[in-house]
PDB file of N, CA and C in Angstrom:
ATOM      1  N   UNK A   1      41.324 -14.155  25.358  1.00  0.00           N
ATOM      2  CA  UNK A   1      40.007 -14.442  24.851  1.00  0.00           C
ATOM      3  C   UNK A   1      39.568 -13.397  23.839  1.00  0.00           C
ATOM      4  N   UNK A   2      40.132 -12.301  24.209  1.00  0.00           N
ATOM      5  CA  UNK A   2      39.422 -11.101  23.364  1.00  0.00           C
ATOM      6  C   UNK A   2      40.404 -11.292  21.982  1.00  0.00           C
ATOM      7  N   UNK A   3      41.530 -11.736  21.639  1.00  0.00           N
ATOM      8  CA  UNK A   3      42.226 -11.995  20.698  1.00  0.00           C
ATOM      9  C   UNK A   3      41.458 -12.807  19.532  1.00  0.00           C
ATOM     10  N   UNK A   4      40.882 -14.311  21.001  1.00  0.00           N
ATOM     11  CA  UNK A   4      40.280 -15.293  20.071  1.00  0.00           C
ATOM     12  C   UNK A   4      38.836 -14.716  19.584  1.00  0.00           C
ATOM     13  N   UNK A   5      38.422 -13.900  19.739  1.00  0.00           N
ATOM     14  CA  UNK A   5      37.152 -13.704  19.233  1.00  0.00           C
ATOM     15  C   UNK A   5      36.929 -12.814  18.274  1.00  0.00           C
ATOM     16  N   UNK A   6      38.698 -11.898  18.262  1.00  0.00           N
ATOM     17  CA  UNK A   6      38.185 -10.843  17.415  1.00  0.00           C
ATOM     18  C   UNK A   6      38.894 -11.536  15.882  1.00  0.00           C
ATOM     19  N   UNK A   7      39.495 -12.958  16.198  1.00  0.00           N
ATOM     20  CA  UNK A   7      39.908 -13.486  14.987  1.00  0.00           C
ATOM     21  C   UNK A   7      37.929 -14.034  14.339  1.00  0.00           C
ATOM     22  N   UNK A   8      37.974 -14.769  15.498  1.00  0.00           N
ATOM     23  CA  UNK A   8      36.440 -15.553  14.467  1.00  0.00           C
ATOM     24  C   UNK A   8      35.257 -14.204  13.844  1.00  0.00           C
ATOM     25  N   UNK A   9      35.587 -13.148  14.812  1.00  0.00           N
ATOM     26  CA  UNK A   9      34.270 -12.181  14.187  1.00  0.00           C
ATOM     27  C   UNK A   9      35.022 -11.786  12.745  1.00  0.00           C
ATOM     28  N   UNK A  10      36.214 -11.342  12.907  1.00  0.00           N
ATOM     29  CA  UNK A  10      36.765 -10.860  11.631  1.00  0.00           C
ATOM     30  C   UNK A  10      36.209 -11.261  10.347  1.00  0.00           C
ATOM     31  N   UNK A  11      36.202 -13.031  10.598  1.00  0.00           N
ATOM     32  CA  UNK A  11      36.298 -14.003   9.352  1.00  0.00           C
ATOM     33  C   UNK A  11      34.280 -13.695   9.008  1.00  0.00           C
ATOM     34  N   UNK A  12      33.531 -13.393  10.084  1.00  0.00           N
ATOM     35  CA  UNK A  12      32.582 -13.460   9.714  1.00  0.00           C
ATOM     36  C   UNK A  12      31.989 -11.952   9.317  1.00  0.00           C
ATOM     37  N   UNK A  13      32.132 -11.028   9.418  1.00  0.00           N
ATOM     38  CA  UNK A  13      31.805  -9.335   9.577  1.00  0.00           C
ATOM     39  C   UNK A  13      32.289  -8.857   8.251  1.00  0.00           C
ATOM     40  N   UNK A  14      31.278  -8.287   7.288  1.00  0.00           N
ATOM     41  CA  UNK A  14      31.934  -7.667   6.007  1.00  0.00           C
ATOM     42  C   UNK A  14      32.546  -6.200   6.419  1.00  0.00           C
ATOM     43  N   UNK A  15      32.360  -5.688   7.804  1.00  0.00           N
ATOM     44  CA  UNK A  15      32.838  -4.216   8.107  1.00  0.00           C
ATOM     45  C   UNK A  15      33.709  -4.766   9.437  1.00  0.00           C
ATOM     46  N   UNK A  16      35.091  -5.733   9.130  1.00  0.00           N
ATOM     47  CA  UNK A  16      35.554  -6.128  10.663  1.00  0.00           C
ATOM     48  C   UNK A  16      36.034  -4.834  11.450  1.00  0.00           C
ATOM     49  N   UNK A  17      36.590  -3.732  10.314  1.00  0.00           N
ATOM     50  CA  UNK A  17      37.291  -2.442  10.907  1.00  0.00           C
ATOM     51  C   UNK A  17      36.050  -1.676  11.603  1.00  0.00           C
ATOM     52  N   UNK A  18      35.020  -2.220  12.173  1.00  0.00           N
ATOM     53  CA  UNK A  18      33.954  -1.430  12.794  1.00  0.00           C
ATOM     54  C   UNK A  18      33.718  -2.447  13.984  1.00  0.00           C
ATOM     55  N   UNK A  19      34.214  -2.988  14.575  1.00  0.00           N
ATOM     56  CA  UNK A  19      33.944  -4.579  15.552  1.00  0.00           C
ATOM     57  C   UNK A  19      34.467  -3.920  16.645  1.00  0.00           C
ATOM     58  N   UNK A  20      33.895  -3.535  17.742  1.00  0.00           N
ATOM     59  CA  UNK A  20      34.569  -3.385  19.040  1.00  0.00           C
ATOM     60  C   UNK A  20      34.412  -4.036  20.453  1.00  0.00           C
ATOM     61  N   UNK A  21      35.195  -4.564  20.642  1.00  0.00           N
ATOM     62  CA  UNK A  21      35.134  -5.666  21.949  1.00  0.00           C
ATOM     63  C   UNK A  21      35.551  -4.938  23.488  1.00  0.00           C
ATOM     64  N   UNK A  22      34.330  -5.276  24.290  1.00  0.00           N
ATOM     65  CA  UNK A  22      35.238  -4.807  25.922  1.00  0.00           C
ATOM     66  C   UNK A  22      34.563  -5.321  26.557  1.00  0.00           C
ATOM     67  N   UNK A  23      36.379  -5.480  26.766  1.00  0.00           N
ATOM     68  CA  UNK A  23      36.277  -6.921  28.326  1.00  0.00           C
ATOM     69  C   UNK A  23      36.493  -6.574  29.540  1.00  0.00           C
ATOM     70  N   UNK A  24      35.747  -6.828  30.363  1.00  0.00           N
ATOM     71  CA  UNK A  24      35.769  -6.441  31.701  1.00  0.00           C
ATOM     72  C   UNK A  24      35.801  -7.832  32.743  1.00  0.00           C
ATOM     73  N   UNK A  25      37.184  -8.009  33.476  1.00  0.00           N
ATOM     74  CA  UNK A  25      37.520  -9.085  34.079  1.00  0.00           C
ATOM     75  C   UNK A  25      36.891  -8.816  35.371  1.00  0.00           C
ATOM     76  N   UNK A  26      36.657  -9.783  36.029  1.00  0.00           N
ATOM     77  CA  UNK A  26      36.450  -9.303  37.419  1.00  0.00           C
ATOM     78  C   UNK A  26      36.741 -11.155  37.771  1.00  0.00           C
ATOM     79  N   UNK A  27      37.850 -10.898  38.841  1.00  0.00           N
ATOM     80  CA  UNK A  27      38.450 -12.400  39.358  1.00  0.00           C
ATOM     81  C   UNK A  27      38.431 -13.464  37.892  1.00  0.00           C
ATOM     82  N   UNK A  28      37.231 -14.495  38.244  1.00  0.00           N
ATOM     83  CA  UNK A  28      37.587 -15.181  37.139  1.00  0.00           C
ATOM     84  C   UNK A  28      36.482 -15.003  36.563  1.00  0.00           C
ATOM     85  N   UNK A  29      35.394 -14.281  36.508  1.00  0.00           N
ATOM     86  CA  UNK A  29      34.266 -13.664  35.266  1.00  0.00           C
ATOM     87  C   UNK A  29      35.060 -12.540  34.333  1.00  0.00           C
ATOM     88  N   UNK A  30      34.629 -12.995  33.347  1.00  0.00           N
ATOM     89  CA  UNK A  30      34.922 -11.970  32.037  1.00  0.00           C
ATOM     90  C   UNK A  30      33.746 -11.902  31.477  1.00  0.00           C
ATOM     91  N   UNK A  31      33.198 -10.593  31.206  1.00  0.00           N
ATOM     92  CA  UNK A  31      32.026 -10.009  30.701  1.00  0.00           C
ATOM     93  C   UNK A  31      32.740  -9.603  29.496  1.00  0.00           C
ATOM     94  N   UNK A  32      32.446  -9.706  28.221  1.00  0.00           N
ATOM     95  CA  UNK A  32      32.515  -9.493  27.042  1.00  0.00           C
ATOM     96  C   UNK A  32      31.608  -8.962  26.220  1.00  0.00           C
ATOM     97  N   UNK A  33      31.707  -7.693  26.078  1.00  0.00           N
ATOM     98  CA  UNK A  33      30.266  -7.112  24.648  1.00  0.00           C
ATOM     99  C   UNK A  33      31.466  -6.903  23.797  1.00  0.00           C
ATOM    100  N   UNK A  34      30.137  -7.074  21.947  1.00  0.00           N
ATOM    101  CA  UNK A  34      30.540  -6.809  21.303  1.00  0.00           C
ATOM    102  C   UNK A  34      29.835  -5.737  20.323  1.00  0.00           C
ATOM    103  N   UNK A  35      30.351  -5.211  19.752  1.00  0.00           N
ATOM    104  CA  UNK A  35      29.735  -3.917  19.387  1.00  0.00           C
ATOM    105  C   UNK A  35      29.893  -3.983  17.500  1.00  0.00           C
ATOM    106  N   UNK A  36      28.842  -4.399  16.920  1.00  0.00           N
ATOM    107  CA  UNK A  36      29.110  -4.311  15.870  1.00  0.00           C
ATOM    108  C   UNK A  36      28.143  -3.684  14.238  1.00  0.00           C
ATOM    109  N   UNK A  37      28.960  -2.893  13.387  1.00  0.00           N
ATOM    110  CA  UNK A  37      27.832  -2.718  12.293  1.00  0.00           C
ATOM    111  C   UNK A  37      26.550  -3.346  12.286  1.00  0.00           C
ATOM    112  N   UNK A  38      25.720  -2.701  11.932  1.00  0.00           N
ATOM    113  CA  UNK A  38      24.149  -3.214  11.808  1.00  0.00           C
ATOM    114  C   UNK A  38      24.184  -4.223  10.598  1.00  0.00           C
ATOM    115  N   UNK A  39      24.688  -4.297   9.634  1.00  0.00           N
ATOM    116  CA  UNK A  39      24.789  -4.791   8.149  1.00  0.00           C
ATOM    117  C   UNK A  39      25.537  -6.072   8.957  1.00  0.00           C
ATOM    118  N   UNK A  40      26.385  -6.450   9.903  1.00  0.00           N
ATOM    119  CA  UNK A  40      26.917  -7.225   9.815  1.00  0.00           C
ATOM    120  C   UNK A  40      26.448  -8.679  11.239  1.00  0.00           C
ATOM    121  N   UNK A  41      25.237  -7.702  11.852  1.00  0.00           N
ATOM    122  CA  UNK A  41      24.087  -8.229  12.617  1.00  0.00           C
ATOM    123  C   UNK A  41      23.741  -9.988  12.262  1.00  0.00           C
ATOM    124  N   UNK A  42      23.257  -9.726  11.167  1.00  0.00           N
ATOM    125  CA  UNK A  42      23.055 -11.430  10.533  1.00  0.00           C
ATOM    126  C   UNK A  42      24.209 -12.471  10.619  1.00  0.00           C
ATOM    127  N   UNK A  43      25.333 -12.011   9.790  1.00  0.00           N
ATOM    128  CA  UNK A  43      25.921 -12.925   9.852  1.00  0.00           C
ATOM    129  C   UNK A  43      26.713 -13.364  11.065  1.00  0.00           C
ATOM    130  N   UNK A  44      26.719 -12.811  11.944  1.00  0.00           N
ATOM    131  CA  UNK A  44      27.579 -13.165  13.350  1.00  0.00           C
ATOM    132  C   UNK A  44      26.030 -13.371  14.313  1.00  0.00           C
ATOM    133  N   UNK A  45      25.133 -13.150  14.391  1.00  0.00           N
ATOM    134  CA  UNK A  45      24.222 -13.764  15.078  1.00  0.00           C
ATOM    135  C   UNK A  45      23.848 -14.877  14.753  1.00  0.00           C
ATOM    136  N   UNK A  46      23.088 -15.275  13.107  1.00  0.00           N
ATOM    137  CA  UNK A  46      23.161 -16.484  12.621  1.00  0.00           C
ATOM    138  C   UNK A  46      21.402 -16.445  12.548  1.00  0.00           C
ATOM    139  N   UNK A  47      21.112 -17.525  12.290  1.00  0.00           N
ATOM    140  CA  UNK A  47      19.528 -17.818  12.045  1.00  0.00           C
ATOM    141  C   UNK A  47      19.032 -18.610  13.053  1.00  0.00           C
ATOM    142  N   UNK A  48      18.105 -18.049  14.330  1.00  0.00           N
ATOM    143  CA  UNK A  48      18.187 -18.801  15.730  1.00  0.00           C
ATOM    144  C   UNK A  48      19.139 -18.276  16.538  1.00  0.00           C
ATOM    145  N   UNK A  49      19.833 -17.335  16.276  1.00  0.00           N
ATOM    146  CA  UNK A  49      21.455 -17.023  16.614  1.00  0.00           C
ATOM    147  C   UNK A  49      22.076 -18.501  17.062  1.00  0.00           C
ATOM    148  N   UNK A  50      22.309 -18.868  15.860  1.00  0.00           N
ATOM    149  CA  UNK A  50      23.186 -20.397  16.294  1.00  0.00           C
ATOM    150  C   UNK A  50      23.922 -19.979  15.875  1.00  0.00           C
ATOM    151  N   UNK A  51      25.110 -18.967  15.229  1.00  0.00           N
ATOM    152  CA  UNK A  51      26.222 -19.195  14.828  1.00  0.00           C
ATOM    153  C   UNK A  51      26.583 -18.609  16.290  1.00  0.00           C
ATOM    154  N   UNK A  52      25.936 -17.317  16.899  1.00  0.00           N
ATOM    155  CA  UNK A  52      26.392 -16.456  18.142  1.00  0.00           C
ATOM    156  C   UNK A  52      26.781 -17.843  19.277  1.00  0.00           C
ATOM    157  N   UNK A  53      25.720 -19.045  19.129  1.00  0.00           N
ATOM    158  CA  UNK A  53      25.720 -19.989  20.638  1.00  0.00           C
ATOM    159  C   UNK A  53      27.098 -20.617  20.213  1.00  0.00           C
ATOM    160  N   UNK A  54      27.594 -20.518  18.637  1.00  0.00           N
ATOM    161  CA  UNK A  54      28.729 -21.173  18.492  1.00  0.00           C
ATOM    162  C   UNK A  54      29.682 -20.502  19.005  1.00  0.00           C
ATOM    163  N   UNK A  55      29.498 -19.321  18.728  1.00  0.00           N
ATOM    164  CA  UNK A  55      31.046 -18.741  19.019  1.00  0.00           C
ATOM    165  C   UNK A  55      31.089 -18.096  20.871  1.00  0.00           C
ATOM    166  N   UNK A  56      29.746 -18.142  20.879  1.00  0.00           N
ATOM    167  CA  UNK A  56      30.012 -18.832  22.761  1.00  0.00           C
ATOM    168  C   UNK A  56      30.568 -19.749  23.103  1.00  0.00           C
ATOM    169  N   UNK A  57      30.325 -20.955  22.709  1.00  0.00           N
ATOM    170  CA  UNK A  57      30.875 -22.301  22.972  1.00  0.00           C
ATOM    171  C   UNK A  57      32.830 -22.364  22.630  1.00  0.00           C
ATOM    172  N   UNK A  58      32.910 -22.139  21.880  1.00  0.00           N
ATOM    173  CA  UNK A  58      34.393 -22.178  21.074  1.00  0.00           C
ATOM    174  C   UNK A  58      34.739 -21.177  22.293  1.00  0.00           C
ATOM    175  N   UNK A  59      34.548 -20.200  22.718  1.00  0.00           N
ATOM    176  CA  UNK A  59      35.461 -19.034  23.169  1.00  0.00           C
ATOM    177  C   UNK A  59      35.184 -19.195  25.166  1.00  0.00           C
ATOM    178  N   UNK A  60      34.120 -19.924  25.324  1.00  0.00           N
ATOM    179  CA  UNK A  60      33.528 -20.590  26.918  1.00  0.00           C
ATOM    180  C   UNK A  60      34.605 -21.813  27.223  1.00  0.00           C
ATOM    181  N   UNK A  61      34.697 -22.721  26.013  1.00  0.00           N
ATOM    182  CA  UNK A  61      35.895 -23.828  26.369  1.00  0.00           C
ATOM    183  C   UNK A  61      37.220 -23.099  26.085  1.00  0.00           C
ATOM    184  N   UNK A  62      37.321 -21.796  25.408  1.00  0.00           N
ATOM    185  CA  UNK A  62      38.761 -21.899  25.409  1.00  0.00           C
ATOM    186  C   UNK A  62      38.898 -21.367  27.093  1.00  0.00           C
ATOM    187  N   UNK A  63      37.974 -20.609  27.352  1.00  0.00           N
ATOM    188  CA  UNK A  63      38.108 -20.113  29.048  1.00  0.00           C
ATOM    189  C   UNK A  63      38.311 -20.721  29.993  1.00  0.00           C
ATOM    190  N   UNK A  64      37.714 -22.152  29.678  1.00  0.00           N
ATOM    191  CA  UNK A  64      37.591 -22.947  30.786  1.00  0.00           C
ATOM    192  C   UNK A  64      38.897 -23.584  30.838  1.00  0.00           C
ATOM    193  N   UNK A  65      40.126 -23.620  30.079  1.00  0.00           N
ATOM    194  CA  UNK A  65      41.164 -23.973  30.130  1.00  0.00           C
ATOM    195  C   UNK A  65      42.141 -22.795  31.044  1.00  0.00           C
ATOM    196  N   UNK A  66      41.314 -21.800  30.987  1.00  0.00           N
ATOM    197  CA  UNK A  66      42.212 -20.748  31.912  1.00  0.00           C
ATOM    198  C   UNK A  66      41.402 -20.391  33.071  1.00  0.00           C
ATOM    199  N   UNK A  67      40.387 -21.826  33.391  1.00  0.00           N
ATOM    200  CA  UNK A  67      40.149 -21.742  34.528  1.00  0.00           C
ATOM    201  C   UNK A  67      39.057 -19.959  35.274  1.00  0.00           C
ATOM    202  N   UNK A  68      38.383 -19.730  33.675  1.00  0.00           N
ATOM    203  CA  UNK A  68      37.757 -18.673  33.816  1.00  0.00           C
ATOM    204  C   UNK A  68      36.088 -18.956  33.413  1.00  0.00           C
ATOM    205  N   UNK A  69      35.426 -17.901  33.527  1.00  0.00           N
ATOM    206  CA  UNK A  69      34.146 -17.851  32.661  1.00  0.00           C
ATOM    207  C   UNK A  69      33.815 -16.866  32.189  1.00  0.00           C
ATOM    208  N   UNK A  70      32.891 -17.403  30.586  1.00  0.00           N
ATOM    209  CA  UNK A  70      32.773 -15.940  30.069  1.00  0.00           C
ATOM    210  C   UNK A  70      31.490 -15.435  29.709  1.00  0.00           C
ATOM    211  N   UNK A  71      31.070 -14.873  29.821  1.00  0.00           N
ATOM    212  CA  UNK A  71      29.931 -13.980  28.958  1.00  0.00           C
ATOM    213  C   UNK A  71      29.605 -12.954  27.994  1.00  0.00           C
ATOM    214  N   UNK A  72      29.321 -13.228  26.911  1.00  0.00           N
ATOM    215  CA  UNK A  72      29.549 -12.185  25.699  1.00  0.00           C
ATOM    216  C   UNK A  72      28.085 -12.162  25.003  1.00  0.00           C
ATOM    217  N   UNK A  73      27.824 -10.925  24.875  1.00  0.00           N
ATOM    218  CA  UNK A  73      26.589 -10.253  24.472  1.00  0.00           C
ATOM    219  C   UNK A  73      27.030  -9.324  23.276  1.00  0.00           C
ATOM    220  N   UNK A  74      26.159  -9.305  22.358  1.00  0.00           N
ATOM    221  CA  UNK A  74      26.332  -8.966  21.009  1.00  0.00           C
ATOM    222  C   UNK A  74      25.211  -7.788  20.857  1.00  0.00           C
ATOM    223  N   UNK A  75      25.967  -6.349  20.838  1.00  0.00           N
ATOM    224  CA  UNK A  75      25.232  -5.246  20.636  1.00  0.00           C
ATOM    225  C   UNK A  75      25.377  -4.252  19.267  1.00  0.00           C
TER     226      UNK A  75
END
């Protein structure tokens, strides 16, 4: 999961070499923060943060195929 997410933030983050992800599994919860430039705040949150509920959604179904769940918070 942390693979798939650090591809979609990449594509969206003008500073991706500043993006830091940690995942903390516990059974089948995965807690996910992400830690990123201030400049790059907008475009990965979104307007409404609808792009953020997107890339919940995309990265929640890829989980649910591994029979997990996830939660990711954007700091």
């Amino acid at each position: 999961m942390k693979e798939l997410l650090e591809f979609i933030l990449a594509r969206l983050a003008s500073k991706p070499e500043e993006i830091k992800i940690d995942e903390v599994n516990n059974g089948n919860n995965c807690n996910i923060t992400v830690h990123l430039a201030k400049e790059d705040f907008g475009a990965v949150i979104g307007r409404g943060g609808k792009v953020a509920n997107s890339i919940r959604t995309v990265v929640r179904t890829y989980a649910k195929t591994q029979n997990k769940r996830v939660n990711i918070s954007f700091e």
